[in-house]
C-alpha atoms as a PDB file:
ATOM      1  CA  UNK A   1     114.931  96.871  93.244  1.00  0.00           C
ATOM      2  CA  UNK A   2     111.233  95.783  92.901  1.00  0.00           C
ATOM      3  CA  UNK A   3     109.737  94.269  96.349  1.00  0.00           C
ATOM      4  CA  UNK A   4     106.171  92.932  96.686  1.00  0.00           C
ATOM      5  CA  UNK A   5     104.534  93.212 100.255  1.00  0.00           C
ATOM      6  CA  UNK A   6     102.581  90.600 101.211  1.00  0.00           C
ATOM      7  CA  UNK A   7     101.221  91.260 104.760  1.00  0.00           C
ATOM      8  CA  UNK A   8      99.294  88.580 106.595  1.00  0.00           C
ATOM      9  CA  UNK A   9      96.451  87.715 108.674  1.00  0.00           C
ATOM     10  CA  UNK A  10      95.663  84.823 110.473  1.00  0.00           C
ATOM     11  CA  UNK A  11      91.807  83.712 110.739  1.00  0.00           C
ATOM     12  CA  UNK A  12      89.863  80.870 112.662  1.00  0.00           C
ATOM     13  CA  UNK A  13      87.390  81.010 109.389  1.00  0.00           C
ATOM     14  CA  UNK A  14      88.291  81.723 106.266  1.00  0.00           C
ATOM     15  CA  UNK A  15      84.362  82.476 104.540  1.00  0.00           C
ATOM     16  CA  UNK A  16      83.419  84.969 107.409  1.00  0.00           C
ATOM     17  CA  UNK A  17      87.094  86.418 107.011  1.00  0.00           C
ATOM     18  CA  UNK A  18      86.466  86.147 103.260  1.00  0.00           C
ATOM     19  CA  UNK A  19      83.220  88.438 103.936  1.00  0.00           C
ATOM     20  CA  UNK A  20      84.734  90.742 106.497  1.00  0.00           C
ATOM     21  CA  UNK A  21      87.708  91.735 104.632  1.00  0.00           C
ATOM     22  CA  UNK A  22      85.610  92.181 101.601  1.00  0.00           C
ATOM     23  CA  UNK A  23      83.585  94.583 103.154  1.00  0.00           C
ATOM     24  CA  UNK A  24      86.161  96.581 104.632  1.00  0.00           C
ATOM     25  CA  UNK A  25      88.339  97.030 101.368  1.00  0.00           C
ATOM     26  CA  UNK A  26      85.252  97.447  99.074  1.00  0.00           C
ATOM     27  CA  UNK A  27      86.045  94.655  97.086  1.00  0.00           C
ATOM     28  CA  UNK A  28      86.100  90.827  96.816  1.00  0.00           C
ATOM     29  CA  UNK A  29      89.701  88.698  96.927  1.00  0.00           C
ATOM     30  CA  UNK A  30      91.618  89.030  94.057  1.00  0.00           C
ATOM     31  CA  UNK A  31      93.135  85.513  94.032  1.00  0.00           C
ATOM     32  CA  UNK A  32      93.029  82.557  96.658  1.00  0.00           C
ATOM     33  CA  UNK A  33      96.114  80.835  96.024  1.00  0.00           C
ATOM     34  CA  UNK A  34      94.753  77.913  97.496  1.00  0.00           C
ATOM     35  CA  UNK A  35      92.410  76.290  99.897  1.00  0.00           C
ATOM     36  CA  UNK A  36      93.170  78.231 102.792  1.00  0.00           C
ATOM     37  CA  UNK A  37      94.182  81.785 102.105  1.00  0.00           C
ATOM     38  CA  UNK A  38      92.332  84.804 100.403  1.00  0.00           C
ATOM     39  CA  UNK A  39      94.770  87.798  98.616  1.00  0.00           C
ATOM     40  CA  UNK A  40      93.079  91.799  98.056  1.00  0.00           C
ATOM     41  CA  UNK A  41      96.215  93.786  96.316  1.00  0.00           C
ATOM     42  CA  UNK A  42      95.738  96.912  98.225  1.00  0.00           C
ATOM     43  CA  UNK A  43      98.246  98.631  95.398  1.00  0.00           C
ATOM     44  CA  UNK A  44     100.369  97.586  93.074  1.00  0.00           C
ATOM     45  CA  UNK A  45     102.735  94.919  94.777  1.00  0.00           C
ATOM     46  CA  UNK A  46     100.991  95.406  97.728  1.00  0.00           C
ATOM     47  CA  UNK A  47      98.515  92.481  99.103  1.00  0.00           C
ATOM     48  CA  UNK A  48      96.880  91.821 102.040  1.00  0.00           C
ATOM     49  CA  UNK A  49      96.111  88.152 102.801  1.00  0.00           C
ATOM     50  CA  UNK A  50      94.101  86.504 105.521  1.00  0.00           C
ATOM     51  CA  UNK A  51      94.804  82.255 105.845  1.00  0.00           C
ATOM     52  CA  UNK A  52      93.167  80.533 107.853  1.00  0.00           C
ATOM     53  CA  UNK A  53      95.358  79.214 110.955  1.00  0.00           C
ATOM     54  CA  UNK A  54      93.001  79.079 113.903  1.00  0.00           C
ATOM     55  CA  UNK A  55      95.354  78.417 116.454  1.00  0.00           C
ATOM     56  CA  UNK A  56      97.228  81.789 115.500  1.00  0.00           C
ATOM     57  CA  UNK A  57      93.909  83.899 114.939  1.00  0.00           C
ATOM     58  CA  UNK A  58      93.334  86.981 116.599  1.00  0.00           C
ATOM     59  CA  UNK A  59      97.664  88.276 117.142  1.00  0.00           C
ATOM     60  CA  UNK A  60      97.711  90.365 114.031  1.00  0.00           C
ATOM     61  CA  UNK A  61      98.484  94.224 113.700  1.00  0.00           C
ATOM     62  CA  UNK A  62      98.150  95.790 110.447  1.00  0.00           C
ATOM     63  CA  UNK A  63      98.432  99.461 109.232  1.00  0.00           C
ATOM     64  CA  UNK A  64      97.248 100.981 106.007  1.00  0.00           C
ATOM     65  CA  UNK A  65      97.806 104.821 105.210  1.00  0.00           C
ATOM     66  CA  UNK A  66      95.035 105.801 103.131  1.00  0.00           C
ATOM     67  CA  UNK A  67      94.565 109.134 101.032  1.00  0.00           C
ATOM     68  CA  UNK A  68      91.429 109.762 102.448  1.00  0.00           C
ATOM     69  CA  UNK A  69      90.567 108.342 104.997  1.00  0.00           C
ATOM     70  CA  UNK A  70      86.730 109.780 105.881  1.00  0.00           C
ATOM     71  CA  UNK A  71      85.929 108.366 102.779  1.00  0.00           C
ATOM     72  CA  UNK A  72      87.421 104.720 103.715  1.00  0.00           C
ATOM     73  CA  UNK A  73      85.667 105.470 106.639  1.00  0.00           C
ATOM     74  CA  UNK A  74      82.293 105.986 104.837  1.00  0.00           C
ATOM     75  CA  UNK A  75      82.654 103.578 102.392  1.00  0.00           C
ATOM     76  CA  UNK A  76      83.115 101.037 104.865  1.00  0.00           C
ATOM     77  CA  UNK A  77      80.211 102.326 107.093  1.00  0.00           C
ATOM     78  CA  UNK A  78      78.065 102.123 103.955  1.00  0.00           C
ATOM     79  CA  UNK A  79      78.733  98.054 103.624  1.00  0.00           C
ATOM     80  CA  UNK A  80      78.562  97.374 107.401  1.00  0.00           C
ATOM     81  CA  UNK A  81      81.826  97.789 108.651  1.00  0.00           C
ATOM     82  CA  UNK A  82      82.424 100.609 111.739  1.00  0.00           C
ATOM     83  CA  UNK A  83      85.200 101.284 113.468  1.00  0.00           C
ATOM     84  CA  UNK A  84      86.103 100.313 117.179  1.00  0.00           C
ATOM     85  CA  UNK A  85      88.227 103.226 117.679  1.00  0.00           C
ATOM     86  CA  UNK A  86      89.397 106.836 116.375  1.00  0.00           C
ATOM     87  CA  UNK A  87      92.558 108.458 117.438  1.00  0.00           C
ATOM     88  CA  UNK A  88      94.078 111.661 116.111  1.00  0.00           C
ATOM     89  CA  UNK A  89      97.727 111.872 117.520  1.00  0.00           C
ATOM     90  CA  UNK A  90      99.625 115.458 118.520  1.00  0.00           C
ATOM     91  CA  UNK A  91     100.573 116.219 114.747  1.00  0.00           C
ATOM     92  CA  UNK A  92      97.064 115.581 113.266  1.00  0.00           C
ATOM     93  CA  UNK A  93      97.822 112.514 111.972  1.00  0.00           C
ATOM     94  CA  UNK A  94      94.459 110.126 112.214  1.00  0.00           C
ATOM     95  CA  UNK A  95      93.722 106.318 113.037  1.00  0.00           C
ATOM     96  CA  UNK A  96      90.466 104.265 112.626  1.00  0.00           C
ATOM     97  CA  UNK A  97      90.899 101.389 114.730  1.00  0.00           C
ATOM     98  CA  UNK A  98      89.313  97.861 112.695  1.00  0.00           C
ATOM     99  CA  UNK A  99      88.970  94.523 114.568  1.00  0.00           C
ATOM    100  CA  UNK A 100      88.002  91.635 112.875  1.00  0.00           C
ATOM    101  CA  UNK A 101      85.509  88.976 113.942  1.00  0.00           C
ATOM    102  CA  UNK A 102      88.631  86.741 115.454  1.00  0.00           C
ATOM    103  CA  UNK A 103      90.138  90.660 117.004  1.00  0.00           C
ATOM    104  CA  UNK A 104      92.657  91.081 114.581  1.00  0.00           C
ATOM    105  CA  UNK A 105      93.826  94.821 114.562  1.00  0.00           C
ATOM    106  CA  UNK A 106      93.126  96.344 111.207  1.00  0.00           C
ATOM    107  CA  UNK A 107      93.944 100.064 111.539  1.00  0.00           C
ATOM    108  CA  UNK A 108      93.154 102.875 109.060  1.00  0.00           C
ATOM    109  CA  UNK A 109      95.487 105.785 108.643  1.00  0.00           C
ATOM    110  CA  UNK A 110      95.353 109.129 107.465  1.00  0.00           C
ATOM    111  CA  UNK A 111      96.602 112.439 107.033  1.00  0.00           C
ATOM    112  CA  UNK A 112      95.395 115.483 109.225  1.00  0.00           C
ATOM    113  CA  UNK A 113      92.312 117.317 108.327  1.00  0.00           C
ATOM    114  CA  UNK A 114      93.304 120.627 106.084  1.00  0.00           C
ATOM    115  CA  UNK A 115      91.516 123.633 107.516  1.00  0.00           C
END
């Protein structure tokens, strides 16, 4: 069976969201669908979309497990965008801790460091 993950994010303004998110994934939207919502595909038949619903804004929790995440993490840094927290639980597992500019949770994983 073939599923498609759309996981959302609700913004009080889409342009800065547009600008933010663009600068956190290293790349600009792939698609607006329409007036109010911008879609990055993370992976294939994976998306991230932020629409803008200001009354909502600022609730959202999302988690992406990266492959290596100090070079998100640098990448990132490099166009402006620094994370608000870092956690590395008991098995070594890491999380960079993202909030948007309405406080949206954004959080990086990754896997522990390799000695």
């Amino acid at each position: 069976m073939e599923i498609d993950l759309f996981a959302g994010v609700y913004v009080s303004d889409l342009d800065v969201a547009k600008d933010w998110y663009g600068r956190l994934l290293g790349n600009d939207a792939a698609f607006m669908p329409n007036d109010t919502e911008a879609v990055w595909e993370l992976a294939e038949h994976r998306f991230l979309y932020v629409e803008l619903k200001p009354e909502h804004a600022g609730h959202a929790v999302q988690t992406l497990f990266v492959g290596d995440l100090d070079a998100f993490t640098e990448a990132a840094r490099a166009r402006g965008i620094e994370p608000q927290a870092r956690e590395t639980y008991g098995n070594g597992v890491r999380k960079h801790t993202y909030r948007d500019p309405d406080g949206n949770e954004i959080g990086l994983g990754g896997a522990p460091v390799e000695d």
